[in-house]
C-alpha atoms as a PDB file:
ATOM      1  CA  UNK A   1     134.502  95.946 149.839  1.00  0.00           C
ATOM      2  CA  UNK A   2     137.597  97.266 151.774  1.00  0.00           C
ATOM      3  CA  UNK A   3     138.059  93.932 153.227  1.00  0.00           C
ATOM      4  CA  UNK A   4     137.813  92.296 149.770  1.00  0.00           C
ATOM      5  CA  UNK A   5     140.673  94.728 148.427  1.00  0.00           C
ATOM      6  CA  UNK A   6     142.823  94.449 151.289  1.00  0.00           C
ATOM      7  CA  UNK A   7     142.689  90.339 150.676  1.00  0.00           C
ATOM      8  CA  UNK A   8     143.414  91.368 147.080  1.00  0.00           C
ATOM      9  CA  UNK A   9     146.950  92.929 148.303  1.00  0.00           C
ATOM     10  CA  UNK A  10     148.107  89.401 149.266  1.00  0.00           C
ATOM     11  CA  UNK A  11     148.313  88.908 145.365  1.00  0.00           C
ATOM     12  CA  UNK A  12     149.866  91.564 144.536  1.00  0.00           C
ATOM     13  CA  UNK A  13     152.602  90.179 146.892  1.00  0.00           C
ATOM     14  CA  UNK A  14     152.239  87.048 145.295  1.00  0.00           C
ATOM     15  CA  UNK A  15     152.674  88.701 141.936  1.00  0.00           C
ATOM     16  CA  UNK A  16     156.029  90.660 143.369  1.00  0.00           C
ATOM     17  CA  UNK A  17     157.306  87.399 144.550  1.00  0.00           C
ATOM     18  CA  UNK A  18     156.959  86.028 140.963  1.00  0.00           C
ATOM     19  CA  UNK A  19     158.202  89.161 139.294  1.00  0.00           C
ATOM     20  CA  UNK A  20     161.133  88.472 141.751  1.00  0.00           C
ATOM     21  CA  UNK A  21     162.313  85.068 139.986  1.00  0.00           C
ATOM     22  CA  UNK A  22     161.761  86.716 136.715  1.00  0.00           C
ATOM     23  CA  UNK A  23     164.153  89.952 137.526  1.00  0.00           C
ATOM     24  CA  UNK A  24     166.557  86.882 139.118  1.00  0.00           C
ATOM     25  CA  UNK A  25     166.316  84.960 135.939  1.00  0.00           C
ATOM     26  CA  UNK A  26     164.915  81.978 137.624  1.00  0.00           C
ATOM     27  CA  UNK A  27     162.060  81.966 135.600  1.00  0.00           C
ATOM     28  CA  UNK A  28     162.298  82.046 131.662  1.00  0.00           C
ATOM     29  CA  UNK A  29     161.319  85.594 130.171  1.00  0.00           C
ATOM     30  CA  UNK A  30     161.762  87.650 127.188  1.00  0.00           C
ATOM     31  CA  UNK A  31     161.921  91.469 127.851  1.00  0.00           C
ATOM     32  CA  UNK A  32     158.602  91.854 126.480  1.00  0.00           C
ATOM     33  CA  UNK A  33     156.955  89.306 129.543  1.00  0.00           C
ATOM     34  CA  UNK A  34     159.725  91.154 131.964  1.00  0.00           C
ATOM     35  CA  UNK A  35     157.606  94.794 131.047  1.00  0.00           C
ATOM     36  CA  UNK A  36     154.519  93.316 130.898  1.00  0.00           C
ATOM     37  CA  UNK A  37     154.787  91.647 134.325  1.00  0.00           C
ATOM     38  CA  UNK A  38     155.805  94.949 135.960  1.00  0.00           C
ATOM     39  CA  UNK A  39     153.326  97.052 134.211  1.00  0.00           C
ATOM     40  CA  UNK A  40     150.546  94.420 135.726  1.00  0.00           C
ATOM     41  CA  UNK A  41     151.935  94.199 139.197  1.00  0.00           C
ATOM     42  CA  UNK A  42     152.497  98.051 138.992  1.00  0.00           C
ATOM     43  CA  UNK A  43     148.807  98.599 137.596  1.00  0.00           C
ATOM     44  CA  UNK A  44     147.476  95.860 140.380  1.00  0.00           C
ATOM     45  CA  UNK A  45     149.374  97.708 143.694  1.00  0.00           C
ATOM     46  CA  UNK A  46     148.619 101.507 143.049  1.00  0.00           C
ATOM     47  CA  UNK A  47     145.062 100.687 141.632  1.00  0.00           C
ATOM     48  CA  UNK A  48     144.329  98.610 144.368  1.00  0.00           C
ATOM     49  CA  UNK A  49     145.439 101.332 147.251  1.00  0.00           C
ATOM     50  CA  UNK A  50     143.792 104.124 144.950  1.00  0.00           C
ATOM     51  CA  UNK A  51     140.346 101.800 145.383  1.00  0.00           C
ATOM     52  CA  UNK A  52     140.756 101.837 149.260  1.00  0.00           C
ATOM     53  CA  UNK A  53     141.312 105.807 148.915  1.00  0.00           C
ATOM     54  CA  UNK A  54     138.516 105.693 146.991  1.00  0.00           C
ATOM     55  CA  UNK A  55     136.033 104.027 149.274  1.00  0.00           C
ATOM     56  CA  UNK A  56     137.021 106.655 151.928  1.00  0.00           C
ATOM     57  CA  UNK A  57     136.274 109.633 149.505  1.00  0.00           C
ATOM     58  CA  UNK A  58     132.606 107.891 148.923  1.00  0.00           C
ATOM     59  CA  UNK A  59     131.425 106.865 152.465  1.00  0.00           C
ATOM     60  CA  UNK A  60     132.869 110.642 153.870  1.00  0.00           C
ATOM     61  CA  UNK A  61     130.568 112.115 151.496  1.00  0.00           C
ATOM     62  CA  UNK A  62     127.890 109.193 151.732  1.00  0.00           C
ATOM     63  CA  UNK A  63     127.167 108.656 147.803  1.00  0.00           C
ATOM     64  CA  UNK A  64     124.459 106.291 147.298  1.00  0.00           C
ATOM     65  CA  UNK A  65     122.284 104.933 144.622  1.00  0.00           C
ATOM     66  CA  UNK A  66     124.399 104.197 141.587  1.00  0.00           C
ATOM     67  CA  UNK A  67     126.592 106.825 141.715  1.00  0.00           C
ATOM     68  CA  UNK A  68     127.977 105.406 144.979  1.00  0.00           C
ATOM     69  CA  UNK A  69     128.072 101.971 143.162  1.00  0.00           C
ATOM     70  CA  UNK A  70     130.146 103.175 140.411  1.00  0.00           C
ATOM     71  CA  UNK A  71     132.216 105.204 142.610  1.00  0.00           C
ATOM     72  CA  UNK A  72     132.912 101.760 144.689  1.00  0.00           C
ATOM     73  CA  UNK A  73     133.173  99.566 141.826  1.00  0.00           C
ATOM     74  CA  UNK A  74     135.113 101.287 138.826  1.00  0.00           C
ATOM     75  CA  UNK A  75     138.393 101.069 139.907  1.00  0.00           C
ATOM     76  CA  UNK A  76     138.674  98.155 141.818  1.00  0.00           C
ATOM     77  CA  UNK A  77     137.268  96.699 138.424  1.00  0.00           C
ATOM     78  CA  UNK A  78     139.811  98.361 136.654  1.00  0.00           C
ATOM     79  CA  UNK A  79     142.802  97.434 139.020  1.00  0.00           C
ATOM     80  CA  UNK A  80     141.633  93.391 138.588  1.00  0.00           C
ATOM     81  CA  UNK A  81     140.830  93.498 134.588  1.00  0.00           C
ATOM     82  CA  UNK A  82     144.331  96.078 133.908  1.00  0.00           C
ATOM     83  CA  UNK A  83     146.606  93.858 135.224  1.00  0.00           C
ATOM     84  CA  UNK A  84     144.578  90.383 134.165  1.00  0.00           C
ATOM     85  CA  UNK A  85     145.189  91.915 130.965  1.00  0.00           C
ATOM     86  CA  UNK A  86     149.150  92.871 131.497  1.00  0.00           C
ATOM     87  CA  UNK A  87     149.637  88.806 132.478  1.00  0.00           C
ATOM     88  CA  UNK A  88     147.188  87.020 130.673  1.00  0.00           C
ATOM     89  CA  UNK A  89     148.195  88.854 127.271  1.00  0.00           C
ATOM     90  CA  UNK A  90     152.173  88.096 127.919  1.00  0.00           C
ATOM     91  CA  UNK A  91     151.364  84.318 128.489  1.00  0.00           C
ATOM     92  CA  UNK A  92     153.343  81.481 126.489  1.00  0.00           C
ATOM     93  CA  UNK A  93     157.276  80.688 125.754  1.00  0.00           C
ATOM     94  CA  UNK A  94     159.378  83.238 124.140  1.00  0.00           C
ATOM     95  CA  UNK A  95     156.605  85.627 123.209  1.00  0.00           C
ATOM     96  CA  UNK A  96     157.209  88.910 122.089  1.00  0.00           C
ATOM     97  CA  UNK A  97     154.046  90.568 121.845  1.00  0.00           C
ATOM     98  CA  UNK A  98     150.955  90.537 123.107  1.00  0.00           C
ATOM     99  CA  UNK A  99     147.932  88.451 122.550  1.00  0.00           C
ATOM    100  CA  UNK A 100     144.489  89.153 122.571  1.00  0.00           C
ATOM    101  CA  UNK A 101     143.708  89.538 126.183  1.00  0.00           C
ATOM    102  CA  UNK A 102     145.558  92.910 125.704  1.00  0.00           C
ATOM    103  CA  UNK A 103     141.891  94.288 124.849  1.00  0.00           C
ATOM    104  CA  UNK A 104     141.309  93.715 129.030  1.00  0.00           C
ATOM    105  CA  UNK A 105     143.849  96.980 129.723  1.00  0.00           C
ATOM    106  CA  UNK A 106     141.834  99.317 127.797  1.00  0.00           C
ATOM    107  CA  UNK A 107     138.390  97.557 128.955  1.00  0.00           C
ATOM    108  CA  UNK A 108     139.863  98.596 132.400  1.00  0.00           C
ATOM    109  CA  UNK A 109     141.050 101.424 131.636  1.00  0.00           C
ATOM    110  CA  UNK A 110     137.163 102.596 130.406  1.00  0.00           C
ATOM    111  CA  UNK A 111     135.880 101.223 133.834  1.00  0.00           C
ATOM    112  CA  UNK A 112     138.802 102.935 135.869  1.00  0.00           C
ATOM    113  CA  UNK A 113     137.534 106.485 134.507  1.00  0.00           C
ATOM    114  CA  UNK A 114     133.847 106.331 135.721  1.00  0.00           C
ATOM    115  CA  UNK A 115     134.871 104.990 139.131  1.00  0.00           C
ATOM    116  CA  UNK A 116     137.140 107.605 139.600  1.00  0.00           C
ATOM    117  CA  UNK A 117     135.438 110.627 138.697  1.00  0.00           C
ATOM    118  CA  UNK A 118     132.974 110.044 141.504  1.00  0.00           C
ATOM    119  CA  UNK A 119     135.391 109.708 143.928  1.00  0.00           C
ATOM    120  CA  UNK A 120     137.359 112.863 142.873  1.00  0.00           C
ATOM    121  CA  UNK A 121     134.103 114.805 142.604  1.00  0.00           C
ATOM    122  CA  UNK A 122     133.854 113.645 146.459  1.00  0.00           C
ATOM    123  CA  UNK A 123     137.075 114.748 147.642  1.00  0.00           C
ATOM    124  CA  UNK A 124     135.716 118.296 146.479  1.00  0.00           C
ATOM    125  CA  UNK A 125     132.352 118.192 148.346  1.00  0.00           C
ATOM    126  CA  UNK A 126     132.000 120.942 151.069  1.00  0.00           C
ATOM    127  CA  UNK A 127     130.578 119.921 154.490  1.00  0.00           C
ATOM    128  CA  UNK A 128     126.801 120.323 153.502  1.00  0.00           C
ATOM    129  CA  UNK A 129     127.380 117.981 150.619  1.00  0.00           C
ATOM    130  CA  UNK A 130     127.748 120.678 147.403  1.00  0.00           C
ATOM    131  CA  UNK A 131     130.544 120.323 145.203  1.00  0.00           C
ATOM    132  CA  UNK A 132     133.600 122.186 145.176  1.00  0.00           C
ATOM    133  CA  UNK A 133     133.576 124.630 141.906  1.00  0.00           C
ATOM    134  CA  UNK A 134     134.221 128.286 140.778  1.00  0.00           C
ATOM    135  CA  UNK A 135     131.326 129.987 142.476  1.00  0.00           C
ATOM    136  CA  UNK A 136     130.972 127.849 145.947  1.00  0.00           C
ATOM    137  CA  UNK A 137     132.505 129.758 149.433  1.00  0.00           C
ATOM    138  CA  UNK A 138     135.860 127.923 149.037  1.00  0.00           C
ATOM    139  CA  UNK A 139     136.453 129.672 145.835  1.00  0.00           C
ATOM    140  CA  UNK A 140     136.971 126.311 144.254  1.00  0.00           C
ATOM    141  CA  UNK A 141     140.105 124.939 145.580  1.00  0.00           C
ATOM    142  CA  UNK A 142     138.153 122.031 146.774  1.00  0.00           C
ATOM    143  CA  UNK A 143     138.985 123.159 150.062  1.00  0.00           C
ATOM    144  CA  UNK A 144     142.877 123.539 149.672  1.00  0.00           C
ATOM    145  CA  UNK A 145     144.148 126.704 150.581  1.00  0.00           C
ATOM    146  CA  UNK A 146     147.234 128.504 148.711  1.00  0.00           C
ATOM    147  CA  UNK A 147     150.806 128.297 150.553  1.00  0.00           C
END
């Protein structure tokens, strides 16, 4: 999967070059497709890296079954249908709102949320595997100390 996302990165840069000739005015945009096409490559880039942080947080704490699948999966699922949605609904000349494929940002935004509580949970898991809370030895700081 890491290999997959880190393949994904090239286009993102592809994206930035684009968002380039837009910011240059070499390619026609209103300022509604000029927001848009940041918000998707700024979705695409910081989703994309927070996946890879992600799979760390998972395989250091070995989740399996399908609460390792959804910890693997949500966000990289997110980061793909977020900023599909940013472009795709900011398609066509001169428009000034978007279209329907808007409805793929919040679709992403309800995978992002699973995916990520997994992997959030596991950057809280003590050595032997229990989570982080209130009443384990770390005192709940998720093994952060104070200074």
């Amino acid at each position: 999967m890491a290999a997959i996302l880190l393949f994904a990165l090239v286009t993102v840069e592809t994206g930035g070059l684009y968002l380039l000739r837009v910011v240059r005015g070499d390619a026609v945009s209103t300022p509604f497709q000029l927001s848009f096409a940041r918000a998707g490559h700024a979705h695409a880039g910081v989703l994309l890296i927070l996946s890879l942080v992600g799979l760390l947080y998972a395989d250091a704490v070995g989740l399996n079954g399908p609460l390792g699948t959804i910890a693997r999966s949500g966000v990289p699922v997110a980061a793909l249908l977020m900023s599909a949605g940013f472009f795709l609904s900011s398609l066509g000349e001169g428009r000034q709102e978007p279209n329907r494929f808007i409805v793929m940002v919040y679709v992403g935004g309800v995978c992002w949320r699973p995916g990520s509580s997994p992997s959030a949970s596991a950057s809280c898991a003590l050595p032997d595997g229990r989570l982080s809370g209130p009443t384990s030895d770390d005192g709940g700081r998720c093994g952060l100390t104070a200074s």
